[in-house]
N, C-alpha and C. Protein backbone atom coordinates (compact mmCIF):
# COMPACT_ATOMS: atom_id res chain seq x y z
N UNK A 1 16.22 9.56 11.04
CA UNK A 1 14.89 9.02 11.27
C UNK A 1 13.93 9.62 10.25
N UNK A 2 13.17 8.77 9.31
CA UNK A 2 11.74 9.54 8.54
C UNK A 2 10.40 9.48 9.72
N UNK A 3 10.24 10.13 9.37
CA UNK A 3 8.82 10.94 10.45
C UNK A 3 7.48 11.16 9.56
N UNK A 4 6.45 10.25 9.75
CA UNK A 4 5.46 10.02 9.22
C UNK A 4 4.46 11.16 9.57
N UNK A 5 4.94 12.19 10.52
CA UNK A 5 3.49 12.84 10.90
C UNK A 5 2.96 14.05 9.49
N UNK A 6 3.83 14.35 8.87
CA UNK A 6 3.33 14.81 7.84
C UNK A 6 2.05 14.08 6.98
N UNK A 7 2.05 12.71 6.69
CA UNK A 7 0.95 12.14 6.28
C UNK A 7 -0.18 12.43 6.89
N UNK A 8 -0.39 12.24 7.79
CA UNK A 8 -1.42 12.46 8.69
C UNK A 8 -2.18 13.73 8.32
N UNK A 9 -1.53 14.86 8.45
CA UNK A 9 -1.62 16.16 8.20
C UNK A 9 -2.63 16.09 6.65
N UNK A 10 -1.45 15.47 5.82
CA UNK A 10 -1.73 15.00 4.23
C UNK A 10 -3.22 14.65 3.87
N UNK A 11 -3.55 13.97 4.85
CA UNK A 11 -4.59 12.88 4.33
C UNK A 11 -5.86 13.65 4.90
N UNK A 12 -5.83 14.30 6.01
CA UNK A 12 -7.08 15.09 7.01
C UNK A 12 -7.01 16.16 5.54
N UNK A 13 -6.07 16.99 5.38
CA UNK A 13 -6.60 18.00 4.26
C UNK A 13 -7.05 17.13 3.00
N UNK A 14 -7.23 16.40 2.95
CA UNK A 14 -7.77 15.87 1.61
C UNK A 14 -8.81 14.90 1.71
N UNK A 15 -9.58 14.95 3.05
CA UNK A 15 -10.46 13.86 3.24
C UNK A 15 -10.75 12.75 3.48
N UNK A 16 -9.23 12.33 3.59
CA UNK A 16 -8.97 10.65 3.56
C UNK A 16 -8.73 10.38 5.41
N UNK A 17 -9.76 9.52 5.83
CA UNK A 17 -9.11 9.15 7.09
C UNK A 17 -8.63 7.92 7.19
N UNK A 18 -8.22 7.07 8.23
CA UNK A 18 -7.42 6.07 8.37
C UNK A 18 -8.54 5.23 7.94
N UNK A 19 -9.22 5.49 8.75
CA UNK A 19 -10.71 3.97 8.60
C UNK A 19 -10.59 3.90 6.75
N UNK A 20 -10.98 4.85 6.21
CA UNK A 20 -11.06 4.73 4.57
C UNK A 20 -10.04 3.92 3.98
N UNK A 21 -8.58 4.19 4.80
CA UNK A 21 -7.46 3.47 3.92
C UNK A 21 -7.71 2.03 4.04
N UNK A 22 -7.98 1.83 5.46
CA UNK A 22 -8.06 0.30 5.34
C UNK A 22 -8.99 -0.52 4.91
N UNK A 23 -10.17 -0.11 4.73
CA UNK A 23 -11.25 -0.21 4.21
C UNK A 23 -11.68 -0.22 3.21
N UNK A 24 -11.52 0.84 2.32
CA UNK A 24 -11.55 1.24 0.92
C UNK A 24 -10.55 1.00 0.02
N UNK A 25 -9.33 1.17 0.90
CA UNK A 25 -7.87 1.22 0.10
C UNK A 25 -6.96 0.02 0.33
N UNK A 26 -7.47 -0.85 1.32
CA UNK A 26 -6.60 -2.00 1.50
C UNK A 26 -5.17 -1.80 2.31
N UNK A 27 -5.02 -0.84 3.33
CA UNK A 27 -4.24 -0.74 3.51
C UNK A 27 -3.67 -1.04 4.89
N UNK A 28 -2.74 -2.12 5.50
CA UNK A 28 -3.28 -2.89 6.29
C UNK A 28 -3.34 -2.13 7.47
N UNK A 29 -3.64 -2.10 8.47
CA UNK A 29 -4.06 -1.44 9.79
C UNK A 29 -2.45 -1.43 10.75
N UNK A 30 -1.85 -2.85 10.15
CA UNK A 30 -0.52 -2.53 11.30
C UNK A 30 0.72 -2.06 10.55
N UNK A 31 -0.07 -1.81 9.18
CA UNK A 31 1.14 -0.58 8.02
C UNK A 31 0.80 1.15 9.28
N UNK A 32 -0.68 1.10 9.38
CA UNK A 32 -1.02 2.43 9.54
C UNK A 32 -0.35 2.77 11.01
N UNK A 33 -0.42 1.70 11.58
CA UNK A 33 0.01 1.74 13.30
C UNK A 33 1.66 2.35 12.69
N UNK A 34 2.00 1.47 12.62
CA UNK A 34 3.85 1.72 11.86
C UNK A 34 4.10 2.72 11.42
N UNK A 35 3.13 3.59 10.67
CA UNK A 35 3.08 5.04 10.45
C UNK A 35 3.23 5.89 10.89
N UNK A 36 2.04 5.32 11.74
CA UNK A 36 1.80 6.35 13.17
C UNK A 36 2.93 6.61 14.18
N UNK A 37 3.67 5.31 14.13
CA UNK A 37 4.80 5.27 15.20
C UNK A 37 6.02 5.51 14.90
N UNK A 38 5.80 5.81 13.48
CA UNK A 38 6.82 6.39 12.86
C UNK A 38 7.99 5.22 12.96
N UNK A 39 7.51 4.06 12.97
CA UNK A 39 8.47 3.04 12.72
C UNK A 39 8.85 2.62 11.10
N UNK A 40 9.28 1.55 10.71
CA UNK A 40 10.01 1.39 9.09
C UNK A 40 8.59 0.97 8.52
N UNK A 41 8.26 1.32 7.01
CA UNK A 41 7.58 0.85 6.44
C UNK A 41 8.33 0.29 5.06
N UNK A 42 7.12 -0.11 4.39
CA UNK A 42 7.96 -0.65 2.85
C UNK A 42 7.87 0.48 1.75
N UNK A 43 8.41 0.28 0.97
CA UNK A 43 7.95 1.65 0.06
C UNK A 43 7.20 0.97 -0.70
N UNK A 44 6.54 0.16 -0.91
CA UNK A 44 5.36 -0.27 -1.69
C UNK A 44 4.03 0.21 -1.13
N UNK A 45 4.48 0.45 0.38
CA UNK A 45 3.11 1.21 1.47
C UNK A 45 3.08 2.43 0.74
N UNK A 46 4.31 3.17 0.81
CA UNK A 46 4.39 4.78 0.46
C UNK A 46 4.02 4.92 -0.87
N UNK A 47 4.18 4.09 -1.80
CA UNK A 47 3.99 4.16 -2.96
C UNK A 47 2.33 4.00 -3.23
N UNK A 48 1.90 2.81 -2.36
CA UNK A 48 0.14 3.07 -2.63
C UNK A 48 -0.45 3.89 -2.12
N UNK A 49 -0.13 5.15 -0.62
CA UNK A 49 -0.50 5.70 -0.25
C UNK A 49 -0.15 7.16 -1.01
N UNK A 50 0.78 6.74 -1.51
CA UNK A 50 0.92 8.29 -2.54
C UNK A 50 0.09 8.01 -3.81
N UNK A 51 -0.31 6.73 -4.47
CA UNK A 51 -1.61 6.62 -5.78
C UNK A 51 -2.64 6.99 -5.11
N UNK A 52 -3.06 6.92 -3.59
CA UNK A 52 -4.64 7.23 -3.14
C UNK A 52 -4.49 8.82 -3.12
N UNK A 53 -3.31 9.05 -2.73
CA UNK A 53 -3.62 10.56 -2.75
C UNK A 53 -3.53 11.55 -4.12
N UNK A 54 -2.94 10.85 -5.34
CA UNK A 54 -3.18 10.88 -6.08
C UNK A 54 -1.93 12.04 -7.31
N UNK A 55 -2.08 12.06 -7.95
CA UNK A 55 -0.95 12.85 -8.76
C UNK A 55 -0.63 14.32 -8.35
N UNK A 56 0.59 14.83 -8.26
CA UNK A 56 1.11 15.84 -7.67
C UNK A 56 1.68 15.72 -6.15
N UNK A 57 1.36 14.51 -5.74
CA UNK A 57 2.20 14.13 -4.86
C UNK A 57 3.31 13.49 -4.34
N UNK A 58 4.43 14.25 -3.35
CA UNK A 58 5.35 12.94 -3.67
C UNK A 58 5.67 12.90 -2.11
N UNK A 59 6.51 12.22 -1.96
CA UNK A 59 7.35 11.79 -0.42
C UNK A 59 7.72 12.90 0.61
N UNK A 60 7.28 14.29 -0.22
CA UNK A 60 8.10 15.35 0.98
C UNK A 60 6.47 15.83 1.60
N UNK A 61 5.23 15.05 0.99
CA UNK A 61 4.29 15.55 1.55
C UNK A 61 3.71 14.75 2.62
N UNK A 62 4.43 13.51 2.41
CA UNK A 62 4.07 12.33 3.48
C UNK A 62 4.73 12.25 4.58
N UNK A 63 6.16 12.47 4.32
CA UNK A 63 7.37 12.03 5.31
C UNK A 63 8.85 13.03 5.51
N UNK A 64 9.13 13.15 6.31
CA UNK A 64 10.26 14.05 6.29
C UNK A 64 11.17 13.02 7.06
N UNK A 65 12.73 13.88 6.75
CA UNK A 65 14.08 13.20 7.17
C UNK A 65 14.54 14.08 8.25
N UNK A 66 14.81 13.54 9.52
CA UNK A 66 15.32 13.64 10.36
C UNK A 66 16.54 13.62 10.89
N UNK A 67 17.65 13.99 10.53
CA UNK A 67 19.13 12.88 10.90
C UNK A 67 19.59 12.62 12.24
N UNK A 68 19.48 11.31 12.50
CA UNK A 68 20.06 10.73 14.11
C UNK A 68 21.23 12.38 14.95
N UNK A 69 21.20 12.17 15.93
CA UNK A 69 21.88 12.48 16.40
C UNK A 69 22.96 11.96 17.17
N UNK A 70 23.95 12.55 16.76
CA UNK A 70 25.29 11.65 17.03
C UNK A 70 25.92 11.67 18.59
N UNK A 71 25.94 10.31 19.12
CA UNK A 71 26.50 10.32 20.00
C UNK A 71 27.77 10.15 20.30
């Protein structure tokens, strides 16, 4: 499972809140829900949300890997 709550974290230290992304940044509101719920996104999401946050950032500051647990 990738786990979005790191973004969250990401974006409060750097000023950016949700309202701004969608607003300012175009970013659609049921990308951000999907985030939030840590459901699938596209990597074209991750990819514009890593240009707003801007250079020096990459994927281990947004999202972490989880691995299923095996039943």
């Amino acid at each position: 499972m990738v786990r979005f709550d790191k973004l969250f974290k990401t974006l409060k230290e750097n000023g950016i809140s949700q309202y701004q992304l969608y607003t300012y940044y175009g970013i659609n509101r049921s990308q951000i829900h999907r985030l939030r719920k840590n459901k699938p996104v596209t990597t074209y999401t991750l990819n514009r949300i890593l240009n707003i946050l801007g250079e020096g950032f990459t994927l281990n500051d947004i999202a972490e890997f989880i691995p299923d647990k095996k039943e």
